[in-house]
C-alpha atoms as a PDB file:
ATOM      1  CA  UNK A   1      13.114  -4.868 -12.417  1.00  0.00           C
ATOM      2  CA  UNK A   2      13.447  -1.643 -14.156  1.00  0.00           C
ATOM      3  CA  UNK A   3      17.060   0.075 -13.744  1.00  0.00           C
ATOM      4  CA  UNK A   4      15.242   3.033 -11.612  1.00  0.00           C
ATOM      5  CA  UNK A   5      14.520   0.991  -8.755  1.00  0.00           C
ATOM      6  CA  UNK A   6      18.267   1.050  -7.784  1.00  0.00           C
ATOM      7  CA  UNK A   7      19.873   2.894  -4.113  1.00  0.00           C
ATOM      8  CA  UNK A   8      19.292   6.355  -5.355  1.00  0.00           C
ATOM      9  CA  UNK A   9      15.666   5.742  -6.336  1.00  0.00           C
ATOM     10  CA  UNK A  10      14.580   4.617  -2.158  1.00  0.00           C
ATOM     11  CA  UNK A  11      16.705   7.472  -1.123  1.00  0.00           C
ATOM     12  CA  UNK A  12      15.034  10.279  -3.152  1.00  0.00           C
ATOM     13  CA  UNK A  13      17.801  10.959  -5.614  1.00  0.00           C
ATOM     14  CA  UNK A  14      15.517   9.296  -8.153  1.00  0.00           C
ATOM     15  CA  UNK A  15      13.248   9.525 -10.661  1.00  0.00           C
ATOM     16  CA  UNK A  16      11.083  10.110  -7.544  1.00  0.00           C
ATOM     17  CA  UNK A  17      11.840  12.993  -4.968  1.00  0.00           C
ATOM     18  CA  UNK A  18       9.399  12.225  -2.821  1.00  0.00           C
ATOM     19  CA  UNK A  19      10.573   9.009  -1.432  1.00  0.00           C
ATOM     20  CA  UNK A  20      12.547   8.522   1.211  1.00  0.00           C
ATOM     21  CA  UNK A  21      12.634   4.791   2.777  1.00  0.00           C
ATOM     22  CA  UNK A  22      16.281   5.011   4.055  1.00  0.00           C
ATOM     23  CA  UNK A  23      15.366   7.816   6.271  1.00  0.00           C
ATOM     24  CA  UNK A  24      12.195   5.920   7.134  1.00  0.00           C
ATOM     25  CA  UNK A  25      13.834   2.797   7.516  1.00  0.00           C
ATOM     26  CA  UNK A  26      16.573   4.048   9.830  1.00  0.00           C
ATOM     27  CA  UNK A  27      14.749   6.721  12.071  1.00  0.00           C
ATOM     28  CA  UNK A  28      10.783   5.409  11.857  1.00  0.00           C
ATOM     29  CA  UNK A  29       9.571   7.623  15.347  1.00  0.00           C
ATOM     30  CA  UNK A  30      10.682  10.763  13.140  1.00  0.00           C
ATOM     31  CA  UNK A  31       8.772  10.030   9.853  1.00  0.00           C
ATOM     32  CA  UNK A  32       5.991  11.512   8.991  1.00  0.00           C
ATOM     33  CA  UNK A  33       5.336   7.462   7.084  1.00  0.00           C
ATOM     34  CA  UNK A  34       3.833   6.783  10.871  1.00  0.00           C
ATOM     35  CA  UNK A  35       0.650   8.709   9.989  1.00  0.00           C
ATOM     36  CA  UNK A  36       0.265   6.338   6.995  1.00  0.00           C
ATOM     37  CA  UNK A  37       1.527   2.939   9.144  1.00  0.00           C
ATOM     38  CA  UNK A  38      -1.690   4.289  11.676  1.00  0.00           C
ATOM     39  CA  UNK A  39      -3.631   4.728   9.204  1.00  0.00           C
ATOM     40  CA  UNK A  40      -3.785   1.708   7.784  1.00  0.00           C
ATOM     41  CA  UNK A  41      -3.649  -0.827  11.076  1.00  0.00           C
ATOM     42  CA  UNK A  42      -7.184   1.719  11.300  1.00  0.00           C
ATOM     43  CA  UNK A  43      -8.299   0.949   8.362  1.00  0.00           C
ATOM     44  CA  UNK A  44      -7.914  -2.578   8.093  1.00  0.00           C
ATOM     45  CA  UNK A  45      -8.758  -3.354  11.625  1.00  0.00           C
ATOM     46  CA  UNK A  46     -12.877  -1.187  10.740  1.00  0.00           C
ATOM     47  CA  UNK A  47     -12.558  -3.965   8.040  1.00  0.00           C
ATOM     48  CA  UNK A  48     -12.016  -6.924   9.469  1.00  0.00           C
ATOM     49  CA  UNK A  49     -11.268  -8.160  13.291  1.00  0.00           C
ATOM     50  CA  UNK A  50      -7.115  -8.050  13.947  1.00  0.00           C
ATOM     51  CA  UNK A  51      -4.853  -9.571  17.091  1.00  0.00           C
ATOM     52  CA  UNK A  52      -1.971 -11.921  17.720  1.00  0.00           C
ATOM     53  CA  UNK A  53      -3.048 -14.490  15.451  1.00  0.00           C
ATOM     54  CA  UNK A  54      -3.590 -12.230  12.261  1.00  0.00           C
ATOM     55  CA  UNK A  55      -1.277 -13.270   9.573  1.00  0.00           C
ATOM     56  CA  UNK A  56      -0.782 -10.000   7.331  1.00  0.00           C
ATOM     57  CA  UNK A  57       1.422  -9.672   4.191  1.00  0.00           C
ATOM     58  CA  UNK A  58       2.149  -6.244   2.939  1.00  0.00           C
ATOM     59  CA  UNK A  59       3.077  -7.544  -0.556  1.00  0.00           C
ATOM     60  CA  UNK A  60       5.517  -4.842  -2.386  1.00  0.00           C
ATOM     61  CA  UNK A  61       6.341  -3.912   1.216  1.00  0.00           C
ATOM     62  CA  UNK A  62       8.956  -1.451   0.197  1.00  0.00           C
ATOM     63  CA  UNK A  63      11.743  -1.131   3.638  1.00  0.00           C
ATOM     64  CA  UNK A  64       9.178  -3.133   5.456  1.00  0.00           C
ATOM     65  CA  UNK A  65       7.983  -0.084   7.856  1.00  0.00           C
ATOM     66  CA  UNK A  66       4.197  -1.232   8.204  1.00  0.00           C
ATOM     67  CA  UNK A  67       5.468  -4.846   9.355  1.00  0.00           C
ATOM     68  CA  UNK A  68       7.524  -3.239  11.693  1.00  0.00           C
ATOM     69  CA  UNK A  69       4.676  -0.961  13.078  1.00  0.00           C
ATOM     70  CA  UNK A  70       2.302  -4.373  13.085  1.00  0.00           C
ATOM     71  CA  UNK A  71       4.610  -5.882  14.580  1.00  0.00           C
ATOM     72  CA  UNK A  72       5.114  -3.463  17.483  1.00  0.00           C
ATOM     73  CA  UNK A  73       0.743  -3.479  17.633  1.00  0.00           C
ATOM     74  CA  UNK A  74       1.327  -6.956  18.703  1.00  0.00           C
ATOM     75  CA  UNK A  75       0.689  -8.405  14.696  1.00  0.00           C
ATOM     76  CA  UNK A  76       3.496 -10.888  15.520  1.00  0.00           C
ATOM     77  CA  UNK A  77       2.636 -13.100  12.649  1.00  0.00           C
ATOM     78  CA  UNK A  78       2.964  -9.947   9.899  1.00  0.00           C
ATOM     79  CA  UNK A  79       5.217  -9.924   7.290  1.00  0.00           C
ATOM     80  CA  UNK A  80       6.510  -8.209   3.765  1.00  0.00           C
ATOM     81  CA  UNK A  81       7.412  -9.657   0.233  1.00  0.00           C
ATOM     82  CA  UNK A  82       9.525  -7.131  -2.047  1.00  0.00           C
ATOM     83  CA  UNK A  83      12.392  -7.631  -4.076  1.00  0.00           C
ATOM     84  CA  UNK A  84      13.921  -4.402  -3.957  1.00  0.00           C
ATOM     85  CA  UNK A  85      17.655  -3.139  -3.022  1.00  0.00           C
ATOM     86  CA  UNK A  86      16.273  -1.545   0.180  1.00  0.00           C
ATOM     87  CA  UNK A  87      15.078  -5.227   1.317  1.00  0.00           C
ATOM     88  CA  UNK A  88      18.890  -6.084   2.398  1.00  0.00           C
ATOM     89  CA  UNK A  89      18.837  -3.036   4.661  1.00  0.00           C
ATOM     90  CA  UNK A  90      15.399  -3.610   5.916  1.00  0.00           C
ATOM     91  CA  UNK A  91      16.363  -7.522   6.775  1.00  0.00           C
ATOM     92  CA  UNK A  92      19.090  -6.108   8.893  1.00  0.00           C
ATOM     93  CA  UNK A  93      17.402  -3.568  10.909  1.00  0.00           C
ATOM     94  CA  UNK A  94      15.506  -6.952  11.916  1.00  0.00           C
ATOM     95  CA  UNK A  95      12.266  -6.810   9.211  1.00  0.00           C
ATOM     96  CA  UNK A  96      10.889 -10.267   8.479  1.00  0.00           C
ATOM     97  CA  UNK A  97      10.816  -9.777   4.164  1.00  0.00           C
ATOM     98  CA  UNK A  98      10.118 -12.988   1.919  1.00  0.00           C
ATOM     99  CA  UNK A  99      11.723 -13.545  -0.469  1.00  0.00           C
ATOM    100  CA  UNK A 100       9.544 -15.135  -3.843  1.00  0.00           C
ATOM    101  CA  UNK A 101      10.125 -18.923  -3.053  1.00  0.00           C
ATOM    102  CA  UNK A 102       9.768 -18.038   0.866  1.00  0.00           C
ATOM    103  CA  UNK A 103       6.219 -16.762  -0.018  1.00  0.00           C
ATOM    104  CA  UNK A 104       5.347 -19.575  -1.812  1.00  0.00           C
ATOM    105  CA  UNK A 105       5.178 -21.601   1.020  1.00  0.00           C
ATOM    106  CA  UNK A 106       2.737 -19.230   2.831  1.00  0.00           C
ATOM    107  CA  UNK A 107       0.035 -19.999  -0.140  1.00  0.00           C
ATOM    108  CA  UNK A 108      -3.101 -19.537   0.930  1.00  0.00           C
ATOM    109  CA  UNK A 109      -2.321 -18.582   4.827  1.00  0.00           C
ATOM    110  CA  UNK A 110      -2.772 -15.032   5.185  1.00  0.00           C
ATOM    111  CA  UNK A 111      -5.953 -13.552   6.931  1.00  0.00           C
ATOM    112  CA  UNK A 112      -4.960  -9.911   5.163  1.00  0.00           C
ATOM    113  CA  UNK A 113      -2.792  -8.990   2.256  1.00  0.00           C
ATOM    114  CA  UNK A 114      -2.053  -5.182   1.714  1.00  0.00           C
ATOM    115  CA  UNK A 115      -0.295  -3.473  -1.666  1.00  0.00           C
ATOM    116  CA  UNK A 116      -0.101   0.033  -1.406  1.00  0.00           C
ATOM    117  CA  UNK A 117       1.110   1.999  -4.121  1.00  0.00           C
ATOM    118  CA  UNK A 118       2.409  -1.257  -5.978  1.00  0.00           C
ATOM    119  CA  UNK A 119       0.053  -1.811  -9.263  1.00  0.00           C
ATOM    120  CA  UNK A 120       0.788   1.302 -10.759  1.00  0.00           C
ATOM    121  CA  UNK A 121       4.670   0.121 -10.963  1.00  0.00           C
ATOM    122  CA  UNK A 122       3.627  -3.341 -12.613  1.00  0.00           C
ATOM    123  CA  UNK A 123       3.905  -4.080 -16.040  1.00  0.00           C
ATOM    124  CA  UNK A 124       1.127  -7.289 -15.968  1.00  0.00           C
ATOM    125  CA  UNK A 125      -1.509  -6.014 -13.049  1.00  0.00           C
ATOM    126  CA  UNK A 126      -3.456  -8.892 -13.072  1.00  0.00           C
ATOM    127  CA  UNK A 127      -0.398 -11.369 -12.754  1.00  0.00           C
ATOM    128  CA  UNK A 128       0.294  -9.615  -9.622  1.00  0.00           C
ATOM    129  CA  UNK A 129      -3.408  -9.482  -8.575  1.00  0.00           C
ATOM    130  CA  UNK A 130      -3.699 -13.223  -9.036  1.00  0.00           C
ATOM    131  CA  UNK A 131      -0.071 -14.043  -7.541  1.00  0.00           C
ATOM    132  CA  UNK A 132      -1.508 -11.872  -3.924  1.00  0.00           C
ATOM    133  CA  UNK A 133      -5.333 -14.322  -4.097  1.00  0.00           C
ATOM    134  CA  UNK A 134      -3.362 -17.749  -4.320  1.00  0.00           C
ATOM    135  CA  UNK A 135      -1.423 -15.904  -0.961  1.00  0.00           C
ATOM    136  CA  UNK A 136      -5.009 -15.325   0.916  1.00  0.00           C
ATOM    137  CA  UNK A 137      -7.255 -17.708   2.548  1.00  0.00           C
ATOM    138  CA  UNK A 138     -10.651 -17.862   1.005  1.00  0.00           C
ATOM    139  CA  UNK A 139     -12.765 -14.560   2.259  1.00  0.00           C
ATOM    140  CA  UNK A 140      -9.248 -13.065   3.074  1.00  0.00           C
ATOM    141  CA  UNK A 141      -9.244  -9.283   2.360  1.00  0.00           C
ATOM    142  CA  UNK A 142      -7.176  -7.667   0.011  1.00  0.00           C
ATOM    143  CA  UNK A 143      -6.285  -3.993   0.308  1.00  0.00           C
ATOM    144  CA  UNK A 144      -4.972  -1.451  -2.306  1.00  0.00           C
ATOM    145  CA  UNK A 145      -4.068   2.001  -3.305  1.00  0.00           C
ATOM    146  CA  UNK A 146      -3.065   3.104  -6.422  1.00  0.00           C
ATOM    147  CA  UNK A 147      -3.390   6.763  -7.942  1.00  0.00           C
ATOM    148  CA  UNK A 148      -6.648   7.307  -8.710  1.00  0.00           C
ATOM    149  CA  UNK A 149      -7.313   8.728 -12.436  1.00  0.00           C
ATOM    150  CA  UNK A 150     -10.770   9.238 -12.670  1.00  0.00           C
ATOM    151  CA  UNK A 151     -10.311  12.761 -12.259  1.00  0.00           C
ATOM    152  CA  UNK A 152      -7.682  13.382 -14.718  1.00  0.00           C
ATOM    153  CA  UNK A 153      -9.618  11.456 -17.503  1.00  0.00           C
ATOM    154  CA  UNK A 154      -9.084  14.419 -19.803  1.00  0.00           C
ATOM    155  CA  UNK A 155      -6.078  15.750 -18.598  1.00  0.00           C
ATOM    156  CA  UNK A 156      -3.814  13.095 -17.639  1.00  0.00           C
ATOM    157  CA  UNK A 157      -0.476  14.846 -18.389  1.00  0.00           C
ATOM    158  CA  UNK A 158      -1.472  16.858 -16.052  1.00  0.00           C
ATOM    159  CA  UNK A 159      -1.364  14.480 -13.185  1.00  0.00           C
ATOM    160  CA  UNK A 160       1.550  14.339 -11.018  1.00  0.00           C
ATOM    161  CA  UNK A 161       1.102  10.560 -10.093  1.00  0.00           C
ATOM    162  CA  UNK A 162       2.463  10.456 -14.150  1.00  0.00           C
ATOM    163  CA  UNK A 163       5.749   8.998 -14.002  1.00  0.00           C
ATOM    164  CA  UNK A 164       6.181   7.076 -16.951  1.00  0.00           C
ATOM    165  CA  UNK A 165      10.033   6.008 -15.612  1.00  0.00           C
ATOM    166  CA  UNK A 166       8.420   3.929 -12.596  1.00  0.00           C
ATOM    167  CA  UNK A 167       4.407   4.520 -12.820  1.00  0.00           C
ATOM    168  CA  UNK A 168       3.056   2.355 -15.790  1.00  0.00           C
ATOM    169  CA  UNK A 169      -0.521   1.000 -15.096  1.00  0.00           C
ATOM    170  CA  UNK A 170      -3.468   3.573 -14.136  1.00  0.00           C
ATOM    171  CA  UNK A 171      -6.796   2.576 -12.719  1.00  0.00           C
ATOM    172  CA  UNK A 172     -10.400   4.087 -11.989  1.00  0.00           C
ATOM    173  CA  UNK A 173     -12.352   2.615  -9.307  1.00  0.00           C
ATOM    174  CA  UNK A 174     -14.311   0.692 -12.068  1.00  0.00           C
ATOM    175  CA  UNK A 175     -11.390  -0.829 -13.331  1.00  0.00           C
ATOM    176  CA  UNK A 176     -10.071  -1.962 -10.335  1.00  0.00           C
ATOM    177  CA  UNK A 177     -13.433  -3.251  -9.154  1.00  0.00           C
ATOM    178  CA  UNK A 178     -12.789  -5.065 -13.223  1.00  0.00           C
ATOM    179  CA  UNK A 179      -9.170  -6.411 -12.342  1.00  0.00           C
ATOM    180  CA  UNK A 180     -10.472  -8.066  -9.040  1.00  0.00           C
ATOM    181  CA  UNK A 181     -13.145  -9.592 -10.398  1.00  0.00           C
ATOM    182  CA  UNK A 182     -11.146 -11.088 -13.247  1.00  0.00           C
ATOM    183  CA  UNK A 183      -8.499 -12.581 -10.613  1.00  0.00           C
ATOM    184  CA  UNK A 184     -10.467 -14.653  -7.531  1.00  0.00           C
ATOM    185  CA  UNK A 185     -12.022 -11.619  -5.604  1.00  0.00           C
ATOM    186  CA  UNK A 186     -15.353 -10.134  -4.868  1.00  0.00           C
ATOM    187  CA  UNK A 187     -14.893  -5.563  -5.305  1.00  0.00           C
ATOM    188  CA  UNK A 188     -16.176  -4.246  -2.033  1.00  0.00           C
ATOM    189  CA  UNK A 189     -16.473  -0.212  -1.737  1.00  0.00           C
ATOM    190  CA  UNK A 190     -15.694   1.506   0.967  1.00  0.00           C
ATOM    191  CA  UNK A 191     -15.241   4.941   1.126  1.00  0.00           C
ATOM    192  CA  UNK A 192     -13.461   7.025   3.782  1.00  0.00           C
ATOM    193  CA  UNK A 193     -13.085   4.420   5.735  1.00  0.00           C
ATOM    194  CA  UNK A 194     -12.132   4.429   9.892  1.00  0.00           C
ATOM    195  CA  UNK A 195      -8.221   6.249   9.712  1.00  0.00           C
ATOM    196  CA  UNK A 196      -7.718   7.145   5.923  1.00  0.00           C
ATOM    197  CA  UNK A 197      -7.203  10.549   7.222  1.00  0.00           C
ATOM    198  CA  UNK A 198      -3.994   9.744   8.993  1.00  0.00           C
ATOM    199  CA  UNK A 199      -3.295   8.025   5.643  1.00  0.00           C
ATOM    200  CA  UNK A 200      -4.202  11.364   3.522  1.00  0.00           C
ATOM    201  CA  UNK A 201      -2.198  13.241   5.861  1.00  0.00           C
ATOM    202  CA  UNK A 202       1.473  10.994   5.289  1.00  0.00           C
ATOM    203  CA  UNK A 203       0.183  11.639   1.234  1.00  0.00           C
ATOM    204  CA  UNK A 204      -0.387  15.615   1.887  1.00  0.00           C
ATOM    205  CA  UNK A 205       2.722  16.274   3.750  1.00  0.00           C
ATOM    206  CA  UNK A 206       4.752  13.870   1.263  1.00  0.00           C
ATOM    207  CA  UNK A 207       3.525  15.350  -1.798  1.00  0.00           C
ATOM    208  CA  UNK A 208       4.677  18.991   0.032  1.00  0.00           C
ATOM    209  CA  UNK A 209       8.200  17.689   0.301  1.00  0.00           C
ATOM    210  CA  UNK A 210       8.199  16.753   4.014  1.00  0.00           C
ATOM    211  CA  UNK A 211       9.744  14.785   5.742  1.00  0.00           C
ATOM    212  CA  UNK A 212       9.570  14.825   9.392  1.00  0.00           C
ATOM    213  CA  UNK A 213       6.973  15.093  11.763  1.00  0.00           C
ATOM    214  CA  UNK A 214       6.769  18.444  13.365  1.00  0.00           C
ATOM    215  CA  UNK A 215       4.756  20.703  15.818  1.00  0.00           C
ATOM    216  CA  UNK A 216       3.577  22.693  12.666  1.00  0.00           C
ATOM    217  CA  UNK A 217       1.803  20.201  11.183  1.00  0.00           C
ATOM    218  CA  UNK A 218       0.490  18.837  13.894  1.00  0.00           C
ATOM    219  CA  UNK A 219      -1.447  21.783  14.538  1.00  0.00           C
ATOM    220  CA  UNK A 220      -2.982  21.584  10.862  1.00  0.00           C
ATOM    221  CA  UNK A 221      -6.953  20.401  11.225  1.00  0.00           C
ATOM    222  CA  UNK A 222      -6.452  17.205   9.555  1.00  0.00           C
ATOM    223  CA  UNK A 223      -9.858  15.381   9.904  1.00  0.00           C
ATOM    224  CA  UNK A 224     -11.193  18.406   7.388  1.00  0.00           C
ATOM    225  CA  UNK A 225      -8.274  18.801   5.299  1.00  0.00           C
ATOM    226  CA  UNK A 226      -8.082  15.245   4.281  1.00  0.00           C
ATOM    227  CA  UNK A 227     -12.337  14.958   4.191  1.00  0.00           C
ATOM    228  CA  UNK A 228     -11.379  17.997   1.240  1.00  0.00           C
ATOM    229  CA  UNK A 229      -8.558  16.274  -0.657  1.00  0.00           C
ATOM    230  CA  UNK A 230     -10.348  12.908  -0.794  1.00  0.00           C
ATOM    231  CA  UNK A 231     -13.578  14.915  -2.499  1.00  0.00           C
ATOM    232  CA  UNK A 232     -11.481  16.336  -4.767  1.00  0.00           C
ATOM    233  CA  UNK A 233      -8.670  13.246  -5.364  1.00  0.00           C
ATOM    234  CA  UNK A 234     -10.700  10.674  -4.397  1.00  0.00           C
ATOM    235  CA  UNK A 235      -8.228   8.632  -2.990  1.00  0.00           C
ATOM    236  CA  UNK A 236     -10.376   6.171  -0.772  1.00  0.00           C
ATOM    237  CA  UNK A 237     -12.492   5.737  -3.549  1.00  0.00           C
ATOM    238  CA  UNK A 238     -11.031   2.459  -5.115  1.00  0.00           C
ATOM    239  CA  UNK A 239     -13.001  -0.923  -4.343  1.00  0.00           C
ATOM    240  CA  UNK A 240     -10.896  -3.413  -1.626  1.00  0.00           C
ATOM    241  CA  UNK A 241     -10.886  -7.174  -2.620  1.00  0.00           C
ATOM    242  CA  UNK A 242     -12.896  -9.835  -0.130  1.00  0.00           C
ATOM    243  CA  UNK A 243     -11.310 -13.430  -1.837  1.00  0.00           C
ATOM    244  CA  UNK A 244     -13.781 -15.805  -3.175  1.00  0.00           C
ATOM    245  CA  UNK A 245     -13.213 -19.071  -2.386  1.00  0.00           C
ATOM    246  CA  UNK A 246     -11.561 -21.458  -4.912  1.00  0.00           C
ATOM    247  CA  UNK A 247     -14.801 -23.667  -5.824  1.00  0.00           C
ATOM    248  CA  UNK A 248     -16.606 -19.771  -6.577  1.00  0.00           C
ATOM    249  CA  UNK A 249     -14.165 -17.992  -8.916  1.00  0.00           C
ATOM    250  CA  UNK A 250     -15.670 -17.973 -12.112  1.00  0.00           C
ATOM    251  CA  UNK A 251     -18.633 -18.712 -11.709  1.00  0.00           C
END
């Protein structure tokens, strides 16, 4: 692992200002990070049925703040995989996080496997890619975000998501929908689907340099404001990945 991913990088001090899983990790009702959590227990759940019995991985989990909200929606069987320095803090504050060979022995046992914002920090995408199908059972749904760059095809210096210290692989929806197909899944689009703008709205506020929630933004109109940035960023625009079962791939 690359030398920025050390205590100062998941407390902001990093090559990344934005972050901030300590805070998140240690005060989660505060956190503007519960839009996103929402968000995406929406999002999955328009995709594919969810209750007690759903076994979810958030794979690159970070501090492990989705598999705590899961866990608190009654997702008792969720858990993370990440092998950062904020995944000792996270295990204390009571976070079920793999570790590699734990994970291994959950092959081919999860119903739903998440990475958000994960490729883009990965040297080998499709090693990663292949390493989350062998986790899913077969029509198990795979769910990503990753910067998307379609936009900035001619001007990618211009892109904020460039951070060549921690952000090394960029995708357009087509080459996403490529990299699933070359690793055991079938590309499914969905666009805007049911909660991404709770999800746009963690992004919006983050990329603004706040924090905490607050009665200010609450009273921004968020449902239009996030329909806006996803037309112009097109963040929901990247295929998700339904797993094709092992006797299909490659055919």
């Amino acid at each position: 692992m690359s030398a920025a991913y050390d205590e100062s990088y998941y407390r902001g001090e990093g090559v990344d200002p934005t972050v901030d899983y300590v805070s998140e990790l240690e005060a989660p009702r505060e956190t503007i990070r519960q839009y996103e959590w929402k968000g995406f227990a929406k999002m999955i759940g328009s995709l594919a049925p969810l209750n007690r019995t759903t076994r979810w991985l958030d794979y690159g989990c970070g501090n492990g703040g989705l598999v705590r909200y899961l866990h608190q929606q009654g997702m008792i069987h969720a858990v993370g995989f990440d092998t950062g320095w904020i995944v000792e803090p996270a295990r204390a504050h009571g976070i079920p996080i793999l570790d590699s060979e734990e994970l291994d022995r959950h092959r081919g046992r999860f119903d739903v496997v998440t990475m958000l914002e994960v490729l883009e920090h990965v040297v080998d995408p499709l090693a990663i890619l292949e390493h989350a199908r062998r986790m899913l059972k077969p029509n198990g749904i795979l769910y990503l975000t990753t910067g998307n760059a379609q936009p900035y095809q001619n001007r990618l210096s211009a892109w904020r998501y460039v951070l060549p210290e921690i952000h090394v692989s960029y995708f357009e929806p087509r080459t996403v929908a490529a990299a699933l197909s070359r690793t055991g899944f079938r590309p499914v689009y969905c666009v805007r689907p049911k909660g991404y703008s709770d999800m746009l709205r963690f992004k919006i506020l983050k990329n603004l340099g706040v924090r905490k929630r607050s009665l200010f933004e609450r009273a921004v109109p968020w449902r239009a404001v996030s329909f806006c940035a996803d037309l112009r960023y097109q963040v929901t625009y990247h295929p998700y990945g339904i797993a094709v079962p092992d006797g299909d791939f490659g055919r």
